[in-house]
PDB file of N, CA and C in Angstrom:
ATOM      1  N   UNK A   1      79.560  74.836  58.692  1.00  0.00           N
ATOM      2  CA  UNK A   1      80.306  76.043  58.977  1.00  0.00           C
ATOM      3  C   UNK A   1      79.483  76.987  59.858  1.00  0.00           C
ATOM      4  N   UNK A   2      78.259  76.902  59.919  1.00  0.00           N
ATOM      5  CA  UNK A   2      77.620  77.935  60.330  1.00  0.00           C
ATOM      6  C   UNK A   2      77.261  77.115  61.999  1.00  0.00           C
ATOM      7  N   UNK A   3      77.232  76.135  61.805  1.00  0.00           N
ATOM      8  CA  UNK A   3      76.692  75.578  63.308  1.00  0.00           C
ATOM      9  C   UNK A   3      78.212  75.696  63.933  1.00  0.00           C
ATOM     10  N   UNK A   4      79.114  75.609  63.476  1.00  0.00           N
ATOM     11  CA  UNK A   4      80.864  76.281  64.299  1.00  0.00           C
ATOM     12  C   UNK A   4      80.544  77.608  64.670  1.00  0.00           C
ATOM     13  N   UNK A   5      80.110  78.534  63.597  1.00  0.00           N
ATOM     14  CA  UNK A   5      80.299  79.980  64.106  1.00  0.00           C
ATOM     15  C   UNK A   5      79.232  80.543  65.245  1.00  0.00           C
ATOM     16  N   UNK A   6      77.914  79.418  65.152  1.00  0.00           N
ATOM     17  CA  UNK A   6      76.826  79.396  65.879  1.00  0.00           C
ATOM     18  C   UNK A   6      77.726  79.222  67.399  1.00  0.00           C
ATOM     19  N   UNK A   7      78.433  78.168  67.356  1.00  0.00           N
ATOM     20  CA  UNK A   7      78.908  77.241  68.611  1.00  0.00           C
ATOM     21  C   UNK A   7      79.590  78.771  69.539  1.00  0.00           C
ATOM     22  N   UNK A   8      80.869  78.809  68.411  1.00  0.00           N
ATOM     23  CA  UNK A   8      81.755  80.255  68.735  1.00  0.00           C
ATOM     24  C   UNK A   8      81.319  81.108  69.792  1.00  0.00           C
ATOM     25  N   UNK A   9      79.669  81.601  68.683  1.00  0.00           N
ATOM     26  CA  UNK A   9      79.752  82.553  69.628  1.00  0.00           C
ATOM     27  C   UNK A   9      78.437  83.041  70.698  1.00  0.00           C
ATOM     28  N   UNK A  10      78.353  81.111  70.806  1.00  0.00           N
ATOM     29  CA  UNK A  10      77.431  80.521  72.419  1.00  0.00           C
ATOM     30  C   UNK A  10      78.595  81.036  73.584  1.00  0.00           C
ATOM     31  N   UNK A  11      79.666  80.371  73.065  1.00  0.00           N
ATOM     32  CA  UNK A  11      80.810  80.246  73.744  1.00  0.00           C
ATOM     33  C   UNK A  11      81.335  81.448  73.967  1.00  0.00           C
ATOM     34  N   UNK A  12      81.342  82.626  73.128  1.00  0.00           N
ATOM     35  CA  UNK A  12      81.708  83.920  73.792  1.00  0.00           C
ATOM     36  C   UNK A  12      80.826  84.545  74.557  1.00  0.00           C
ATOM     37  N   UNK A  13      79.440  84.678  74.634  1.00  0.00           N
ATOM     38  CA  UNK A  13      78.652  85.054  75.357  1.00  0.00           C
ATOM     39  C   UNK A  13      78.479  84.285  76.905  1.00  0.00           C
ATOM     40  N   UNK A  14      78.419  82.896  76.748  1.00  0.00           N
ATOM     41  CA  UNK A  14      79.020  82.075  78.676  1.00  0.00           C
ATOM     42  C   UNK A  14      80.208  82.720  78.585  1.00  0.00           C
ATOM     43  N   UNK A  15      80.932  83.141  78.173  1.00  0.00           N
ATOM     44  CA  UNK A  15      82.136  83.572  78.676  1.00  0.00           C
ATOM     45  C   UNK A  15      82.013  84.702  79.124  1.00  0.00           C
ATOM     46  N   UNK A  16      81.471  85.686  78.124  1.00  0.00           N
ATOM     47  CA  UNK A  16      81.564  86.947  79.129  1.00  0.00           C
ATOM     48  C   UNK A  16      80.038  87.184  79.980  1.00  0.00           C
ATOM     49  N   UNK A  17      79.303  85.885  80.183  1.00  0.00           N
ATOM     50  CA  UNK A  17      78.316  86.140  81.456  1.00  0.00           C
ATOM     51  C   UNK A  17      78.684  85.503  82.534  1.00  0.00           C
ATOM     52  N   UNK A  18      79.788  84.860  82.110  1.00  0.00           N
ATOM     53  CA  UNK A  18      80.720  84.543  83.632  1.00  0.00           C
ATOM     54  C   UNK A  18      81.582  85.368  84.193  1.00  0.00           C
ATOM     55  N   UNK A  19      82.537  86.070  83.406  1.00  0.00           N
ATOM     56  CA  UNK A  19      83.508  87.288  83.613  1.00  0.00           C
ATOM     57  C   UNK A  19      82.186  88.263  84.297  1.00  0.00           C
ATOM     58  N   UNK A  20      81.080  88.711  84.284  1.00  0.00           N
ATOM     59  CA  UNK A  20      80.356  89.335  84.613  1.00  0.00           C
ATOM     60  C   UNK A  20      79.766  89.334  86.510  1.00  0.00           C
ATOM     61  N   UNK A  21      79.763  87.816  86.220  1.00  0.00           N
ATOM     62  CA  UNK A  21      79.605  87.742  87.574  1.00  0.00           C
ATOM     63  C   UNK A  21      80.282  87.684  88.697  1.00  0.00           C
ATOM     64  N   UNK A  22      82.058  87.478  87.679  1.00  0.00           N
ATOM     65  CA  UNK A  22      82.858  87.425  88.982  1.00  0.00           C
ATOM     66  C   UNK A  22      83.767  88.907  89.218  1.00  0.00           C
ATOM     67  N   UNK A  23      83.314  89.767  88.465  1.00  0.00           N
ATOM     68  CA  UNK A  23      83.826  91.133  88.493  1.00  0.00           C
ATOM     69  C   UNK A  23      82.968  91.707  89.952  1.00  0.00           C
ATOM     70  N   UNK A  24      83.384  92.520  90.737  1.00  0.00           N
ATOM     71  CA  UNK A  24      82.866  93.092  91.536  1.00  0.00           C
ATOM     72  C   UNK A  24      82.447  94.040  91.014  1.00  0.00           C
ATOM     73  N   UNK A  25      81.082  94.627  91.852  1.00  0.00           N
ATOM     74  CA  UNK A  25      79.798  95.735  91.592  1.00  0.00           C
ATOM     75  C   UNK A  25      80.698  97.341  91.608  1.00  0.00           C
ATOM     76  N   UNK A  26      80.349  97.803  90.684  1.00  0.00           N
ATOM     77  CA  UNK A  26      81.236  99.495  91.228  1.00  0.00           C
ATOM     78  C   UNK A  26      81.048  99.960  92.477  1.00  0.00           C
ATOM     79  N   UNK A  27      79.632  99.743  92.852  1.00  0.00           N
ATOM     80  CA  UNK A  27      79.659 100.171  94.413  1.00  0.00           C
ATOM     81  C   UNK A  27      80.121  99.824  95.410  1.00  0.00           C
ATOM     82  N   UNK A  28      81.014  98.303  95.135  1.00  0.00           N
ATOM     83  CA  UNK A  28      80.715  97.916  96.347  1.00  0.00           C
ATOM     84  C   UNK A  28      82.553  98.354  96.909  1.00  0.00           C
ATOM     85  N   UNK A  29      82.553  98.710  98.173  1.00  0.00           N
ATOM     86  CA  UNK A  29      83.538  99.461  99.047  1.00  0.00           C
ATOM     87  C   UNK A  29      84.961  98.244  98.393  1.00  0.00           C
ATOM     88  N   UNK A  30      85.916  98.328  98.557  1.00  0.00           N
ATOM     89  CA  UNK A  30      87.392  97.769  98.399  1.00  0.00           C
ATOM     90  C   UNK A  30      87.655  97.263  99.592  1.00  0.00           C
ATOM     91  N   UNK A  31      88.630  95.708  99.653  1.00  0.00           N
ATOM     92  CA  UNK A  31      88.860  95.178 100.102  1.00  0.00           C
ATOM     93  C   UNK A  31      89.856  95.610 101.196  1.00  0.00           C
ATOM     94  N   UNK A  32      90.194  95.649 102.522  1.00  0.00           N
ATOM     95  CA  UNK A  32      90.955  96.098 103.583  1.00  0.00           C
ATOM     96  C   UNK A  32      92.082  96.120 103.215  1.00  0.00           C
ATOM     97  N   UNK A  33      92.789  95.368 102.493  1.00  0.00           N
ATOM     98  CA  UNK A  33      94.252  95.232 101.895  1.00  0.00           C
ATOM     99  C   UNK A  33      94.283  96.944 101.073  1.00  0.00           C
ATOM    100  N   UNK A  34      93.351  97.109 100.160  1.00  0.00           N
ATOM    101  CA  UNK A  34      93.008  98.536  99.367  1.00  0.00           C
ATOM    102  C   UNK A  34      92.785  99.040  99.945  1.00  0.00           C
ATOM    103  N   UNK A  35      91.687  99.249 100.905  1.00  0.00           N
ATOM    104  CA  UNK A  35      91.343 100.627 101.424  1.00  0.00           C
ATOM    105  C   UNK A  35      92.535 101.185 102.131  1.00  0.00           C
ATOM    106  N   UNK A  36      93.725 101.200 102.987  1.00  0.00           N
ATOM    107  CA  UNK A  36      94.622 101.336 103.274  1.00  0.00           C
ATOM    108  C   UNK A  36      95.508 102.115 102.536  1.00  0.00           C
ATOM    109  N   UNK A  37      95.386 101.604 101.334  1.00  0.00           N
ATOM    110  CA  UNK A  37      96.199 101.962  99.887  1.00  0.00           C
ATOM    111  C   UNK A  37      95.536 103.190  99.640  1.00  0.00           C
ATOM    112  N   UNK A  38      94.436 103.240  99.741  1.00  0.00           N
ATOM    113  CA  UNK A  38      93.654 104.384  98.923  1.00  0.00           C
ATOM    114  C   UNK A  38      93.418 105.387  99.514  1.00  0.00           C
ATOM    115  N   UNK A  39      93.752 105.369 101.114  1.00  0.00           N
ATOM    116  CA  UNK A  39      92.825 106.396 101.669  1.00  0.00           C
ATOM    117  C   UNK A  39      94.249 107.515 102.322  1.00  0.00           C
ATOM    118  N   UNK A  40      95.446 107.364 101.216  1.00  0.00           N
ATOM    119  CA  UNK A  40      96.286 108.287 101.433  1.00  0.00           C
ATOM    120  C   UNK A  40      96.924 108.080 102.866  1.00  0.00           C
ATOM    121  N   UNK A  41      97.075 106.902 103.201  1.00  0.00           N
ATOM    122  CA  UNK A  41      97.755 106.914 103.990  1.00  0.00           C
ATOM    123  C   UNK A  41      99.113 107.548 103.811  1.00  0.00           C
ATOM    124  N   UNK A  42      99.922 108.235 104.601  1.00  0.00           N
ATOM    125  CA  UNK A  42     101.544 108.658 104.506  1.00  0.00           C
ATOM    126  C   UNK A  42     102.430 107.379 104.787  1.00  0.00           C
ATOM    127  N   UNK A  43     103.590 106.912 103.627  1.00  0.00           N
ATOM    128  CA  UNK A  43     104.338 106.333 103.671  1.00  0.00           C
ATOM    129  C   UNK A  43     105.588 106.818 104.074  1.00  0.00           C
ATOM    130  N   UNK A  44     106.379 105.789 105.188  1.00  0.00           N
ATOM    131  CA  UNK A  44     107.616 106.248 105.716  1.00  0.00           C
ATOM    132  C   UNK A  44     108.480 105.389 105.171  1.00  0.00           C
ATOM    133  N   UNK A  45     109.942 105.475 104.945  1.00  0.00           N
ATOM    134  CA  UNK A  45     110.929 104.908 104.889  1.00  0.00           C
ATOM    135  C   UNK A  45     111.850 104.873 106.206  1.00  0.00           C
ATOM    136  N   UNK A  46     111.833 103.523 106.611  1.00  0.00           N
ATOM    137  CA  UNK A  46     113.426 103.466 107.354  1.00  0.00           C
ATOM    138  C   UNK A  46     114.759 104.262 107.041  1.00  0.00           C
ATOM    139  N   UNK A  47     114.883 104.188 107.960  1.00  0.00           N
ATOM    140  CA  UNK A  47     116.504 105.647 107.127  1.00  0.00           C
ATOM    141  C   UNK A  47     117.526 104.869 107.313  1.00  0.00           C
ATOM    142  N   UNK A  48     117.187 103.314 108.126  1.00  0.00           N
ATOM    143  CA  UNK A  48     118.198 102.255 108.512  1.00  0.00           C
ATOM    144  C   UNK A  48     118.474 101.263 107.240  1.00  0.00           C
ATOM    145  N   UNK A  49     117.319 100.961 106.858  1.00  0.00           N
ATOM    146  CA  UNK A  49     117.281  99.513 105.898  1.00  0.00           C
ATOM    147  C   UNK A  49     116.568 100.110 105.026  1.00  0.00           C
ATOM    148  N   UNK A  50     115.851 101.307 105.039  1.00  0.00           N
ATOM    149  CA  UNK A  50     115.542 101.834 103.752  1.00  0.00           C
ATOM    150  C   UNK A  50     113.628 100.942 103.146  1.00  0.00           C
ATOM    151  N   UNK A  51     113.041 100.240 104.591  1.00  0.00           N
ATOM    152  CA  UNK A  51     111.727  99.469 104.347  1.00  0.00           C
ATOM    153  C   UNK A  51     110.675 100.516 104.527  1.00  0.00           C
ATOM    154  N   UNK A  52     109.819 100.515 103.515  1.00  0.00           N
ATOM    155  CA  UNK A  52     108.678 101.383 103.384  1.00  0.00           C
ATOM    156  C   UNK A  52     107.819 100.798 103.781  1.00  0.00           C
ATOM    157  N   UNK A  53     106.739 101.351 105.197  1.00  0.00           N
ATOM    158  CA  UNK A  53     105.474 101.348 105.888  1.00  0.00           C
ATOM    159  C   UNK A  53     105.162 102.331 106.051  1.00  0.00           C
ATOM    160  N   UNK A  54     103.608 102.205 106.526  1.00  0.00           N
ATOM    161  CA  UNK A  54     102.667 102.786 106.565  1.00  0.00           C
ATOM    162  C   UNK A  54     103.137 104.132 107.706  1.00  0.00           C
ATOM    163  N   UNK A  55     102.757 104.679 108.130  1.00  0.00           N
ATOM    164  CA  UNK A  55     103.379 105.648 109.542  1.00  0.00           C
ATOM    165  C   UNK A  55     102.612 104.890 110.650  1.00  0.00           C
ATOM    166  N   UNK A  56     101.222 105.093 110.571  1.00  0.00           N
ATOM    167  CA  UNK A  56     100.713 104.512 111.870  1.00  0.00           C
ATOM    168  C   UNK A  56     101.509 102.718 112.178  1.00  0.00           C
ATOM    169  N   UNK A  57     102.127 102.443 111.318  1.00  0.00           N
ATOM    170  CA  UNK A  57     102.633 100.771 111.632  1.00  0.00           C
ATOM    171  C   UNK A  57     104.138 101.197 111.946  1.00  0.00           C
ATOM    172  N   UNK A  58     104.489 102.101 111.997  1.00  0.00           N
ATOM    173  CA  UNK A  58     106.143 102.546 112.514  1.00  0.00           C
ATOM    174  C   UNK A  58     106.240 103.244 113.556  1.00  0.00           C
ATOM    175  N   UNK A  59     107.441 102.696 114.125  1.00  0.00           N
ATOM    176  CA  UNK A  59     108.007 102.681 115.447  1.00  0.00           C
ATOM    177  C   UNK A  59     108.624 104.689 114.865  1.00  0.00           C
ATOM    178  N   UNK A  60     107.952 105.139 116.078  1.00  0.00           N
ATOM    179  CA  UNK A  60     108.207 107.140 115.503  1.00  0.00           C
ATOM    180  C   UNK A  60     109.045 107.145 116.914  1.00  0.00           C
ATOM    181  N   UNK A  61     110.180 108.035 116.272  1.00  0.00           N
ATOM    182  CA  UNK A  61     111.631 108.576 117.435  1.00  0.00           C
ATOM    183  C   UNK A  61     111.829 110.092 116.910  1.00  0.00           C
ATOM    184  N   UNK A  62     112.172 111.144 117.819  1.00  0.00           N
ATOM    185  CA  UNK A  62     112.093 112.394 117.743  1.00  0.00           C
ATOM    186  C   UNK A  62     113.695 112.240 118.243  1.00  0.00           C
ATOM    187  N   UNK A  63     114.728 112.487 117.245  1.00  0.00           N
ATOM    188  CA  UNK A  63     115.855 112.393 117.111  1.00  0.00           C
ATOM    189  C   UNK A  63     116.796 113.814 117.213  1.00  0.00           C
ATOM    190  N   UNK A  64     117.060 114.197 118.037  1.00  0.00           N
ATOM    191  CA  UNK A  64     117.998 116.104 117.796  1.00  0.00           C
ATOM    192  C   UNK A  64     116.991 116.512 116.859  1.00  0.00           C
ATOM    193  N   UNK A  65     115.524 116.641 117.434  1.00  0.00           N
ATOM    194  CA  UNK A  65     114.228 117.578 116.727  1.00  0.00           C
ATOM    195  C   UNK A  65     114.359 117.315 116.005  1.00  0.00           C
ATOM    196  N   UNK A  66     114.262 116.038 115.155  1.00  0.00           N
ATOM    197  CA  UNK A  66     113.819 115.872 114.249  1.00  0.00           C
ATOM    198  C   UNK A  66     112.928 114.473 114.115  1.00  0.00           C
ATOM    199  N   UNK A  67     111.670 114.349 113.370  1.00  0.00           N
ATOM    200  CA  UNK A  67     110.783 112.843 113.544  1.00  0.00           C
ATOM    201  C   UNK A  67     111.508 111.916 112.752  1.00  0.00           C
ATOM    202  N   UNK A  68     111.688 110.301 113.268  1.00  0.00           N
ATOM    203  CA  UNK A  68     111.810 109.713 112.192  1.00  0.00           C
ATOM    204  C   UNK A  68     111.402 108.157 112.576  1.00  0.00           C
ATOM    205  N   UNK A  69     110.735 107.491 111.387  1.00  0.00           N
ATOM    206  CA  UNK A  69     109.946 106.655 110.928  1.00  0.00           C
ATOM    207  C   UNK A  69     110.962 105.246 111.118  1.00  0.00           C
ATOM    208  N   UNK A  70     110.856 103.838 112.155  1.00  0.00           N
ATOM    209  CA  UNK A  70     111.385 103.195 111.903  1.00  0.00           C
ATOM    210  C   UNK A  70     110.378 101.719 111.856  1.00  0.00           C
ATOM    211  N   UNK A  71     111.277 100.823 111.144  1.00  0.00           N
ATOM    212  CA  UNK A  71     110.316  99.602 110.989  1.00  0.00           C
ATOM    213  C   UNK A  71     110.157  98.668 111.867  1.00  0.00           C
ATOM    214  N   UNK A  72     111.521  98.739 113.133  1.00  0.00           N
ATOM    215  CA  UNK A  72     111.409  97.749 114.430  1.00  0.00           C
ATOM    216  C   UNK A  72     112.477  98.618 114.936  1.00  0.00           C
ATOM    217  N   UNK A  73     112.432  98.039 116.158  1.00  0.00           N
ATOM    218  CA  UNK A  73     113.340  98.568 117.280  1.00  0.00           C
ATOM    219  C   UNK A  73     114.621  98.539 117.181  1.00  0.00           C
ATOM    220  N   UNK A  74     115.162  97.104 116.315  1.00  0.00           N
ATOM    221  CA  UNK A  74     116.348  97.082 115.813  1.00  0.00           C
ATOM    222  C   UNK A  74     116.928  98.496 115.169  1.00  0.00           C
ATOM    223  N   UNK A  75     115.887  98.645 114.295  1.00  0.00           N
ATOM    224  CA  UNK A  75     116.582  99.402 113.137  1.00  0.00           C
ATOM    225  C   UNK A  75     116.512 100.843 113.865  1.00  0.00           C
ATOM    226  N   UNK A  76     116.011 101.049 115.201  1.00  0.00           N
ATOM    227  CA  UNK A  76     115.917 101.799 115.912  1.00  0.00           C
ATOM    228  C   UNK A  76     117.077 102.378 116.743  1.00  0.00           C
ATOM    229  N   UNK A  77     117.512 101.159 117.300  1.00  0.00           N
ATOM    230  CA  UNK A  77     118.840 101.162 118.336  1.00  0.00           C
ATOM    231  C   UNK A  77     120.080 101.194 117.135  1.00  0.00           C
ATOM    232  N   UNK A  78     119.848 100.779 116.309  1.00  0.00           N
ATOM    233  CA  UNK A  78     120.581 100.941 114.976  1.00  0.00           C
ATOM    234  C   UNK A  78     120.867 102.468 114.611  1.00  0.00           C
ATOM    235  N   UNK A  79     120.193 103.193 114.553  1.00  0.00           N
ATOM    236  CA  UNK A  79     120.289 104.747 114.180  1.00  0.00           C
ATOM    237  C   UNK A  79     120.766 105.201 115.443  1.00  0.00           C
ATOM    238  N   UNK A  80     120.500 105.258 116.517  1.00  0.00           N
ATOM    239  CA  UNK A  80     120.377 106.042 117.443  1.00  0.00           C
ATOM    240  C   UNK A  80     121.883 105.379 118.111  1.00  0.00           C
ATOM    241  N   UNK A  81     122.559 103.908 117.490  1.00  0.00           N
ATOM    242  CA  UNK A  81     124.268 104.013 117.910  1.00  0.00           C
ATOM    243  C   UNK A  81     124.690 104.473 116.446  1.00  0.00           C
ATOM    244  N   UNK A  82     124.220 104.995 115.719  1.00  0.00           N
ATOM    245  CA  UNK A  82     125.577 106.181 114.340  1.00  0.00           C
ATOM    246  C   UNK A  82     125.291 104.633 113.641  1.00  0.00           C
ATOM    247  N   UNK A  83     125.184 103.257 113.730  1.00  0.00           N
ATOM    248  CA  UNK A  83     125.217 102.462 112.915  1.00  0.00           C
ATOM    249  C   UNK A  83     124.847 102.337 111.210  1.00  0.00           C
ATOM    250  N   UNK A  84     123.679 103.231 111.155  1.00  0.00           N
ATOM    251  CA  UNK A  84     122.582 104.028 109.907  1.00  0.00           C
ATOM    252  C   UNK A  84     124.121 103.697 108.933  1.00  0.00           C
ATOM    253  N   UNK A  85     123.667 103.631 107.562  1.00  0.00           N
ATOM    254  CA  UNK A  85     124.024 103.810 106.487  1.00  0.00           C
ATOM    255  C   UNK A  85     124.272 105.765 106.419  1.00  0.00           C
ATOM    256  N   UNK A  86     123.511 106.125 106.668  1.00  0.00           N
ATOM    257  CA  UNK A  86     123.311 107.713 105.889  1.00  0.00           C
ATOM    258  C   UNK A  86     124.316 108.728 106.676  1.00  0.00           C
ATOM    259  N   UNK A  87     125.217 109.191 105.881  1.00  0.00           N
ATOM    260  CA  UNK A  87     126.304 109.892 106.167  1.00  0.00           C
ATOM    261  C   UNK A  87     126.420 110.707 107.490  1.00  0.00           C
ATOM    262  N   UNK A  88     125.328 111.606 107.756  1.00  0.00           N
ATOM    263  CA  UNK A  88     125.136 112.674 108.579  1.00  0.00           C
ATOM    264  C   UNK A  88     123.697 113.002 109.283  1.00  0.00           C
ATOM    265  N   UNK A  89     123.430 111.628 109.837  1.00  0.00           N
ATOM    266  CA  UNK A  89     121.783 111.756 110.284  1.00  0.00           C
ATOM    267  C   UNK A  89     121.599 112.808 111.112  1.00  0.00           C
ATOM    268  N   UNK A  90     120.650 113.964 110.937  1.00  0.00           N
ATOM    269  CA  UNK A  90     120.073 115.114 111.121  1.00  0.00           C
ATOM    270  C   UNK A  90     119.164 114.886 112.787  1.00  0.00           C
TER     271      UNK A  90
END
């Protein structure tokens, strides 16, 4: 009984000195996919299809003074013939 509980808890300790090594360091900076995420970028919505990106990755149109955020050109020429879903685009 005791060489089981011995075994146990060989076996929990390789376990968590492996979980150890594959955890990343607190210091070390976040992966490009995250940093993006983190650094407050402003998110836009299409006002066409309603797809959320980044601003700097959207197609920007200054519409009767007003800015707006699109995800391709489609959804571009899309607003700008009344096509839009949204009742009364501004």
């Amino acid at each position: 009984m005791i060489k089981l509980l011995l075994l146990i808890l060989l076996g929990f300790v390789l376990y968590s000195f492996f979980l150890s090594l594959t955890r990343p360091a607190p210091g070390v900076p976040p992966k490009n996919n995250q940093k993006k995420q983190m650094t407050g970028e402003p998110i836009e919505e299409d006002p066409v299809c309603g797809t959320c990106l980044p601003r700097n990755e959207a197609i920007k149109a200054r519409i009767r003074g007003s800015d707006y955020y699109f995800c391709s050109k489609t959804c571009l020429d899309r607003f700008r013939d009344g096509d839009n879903n949204s009742p009364n685009p501004e």
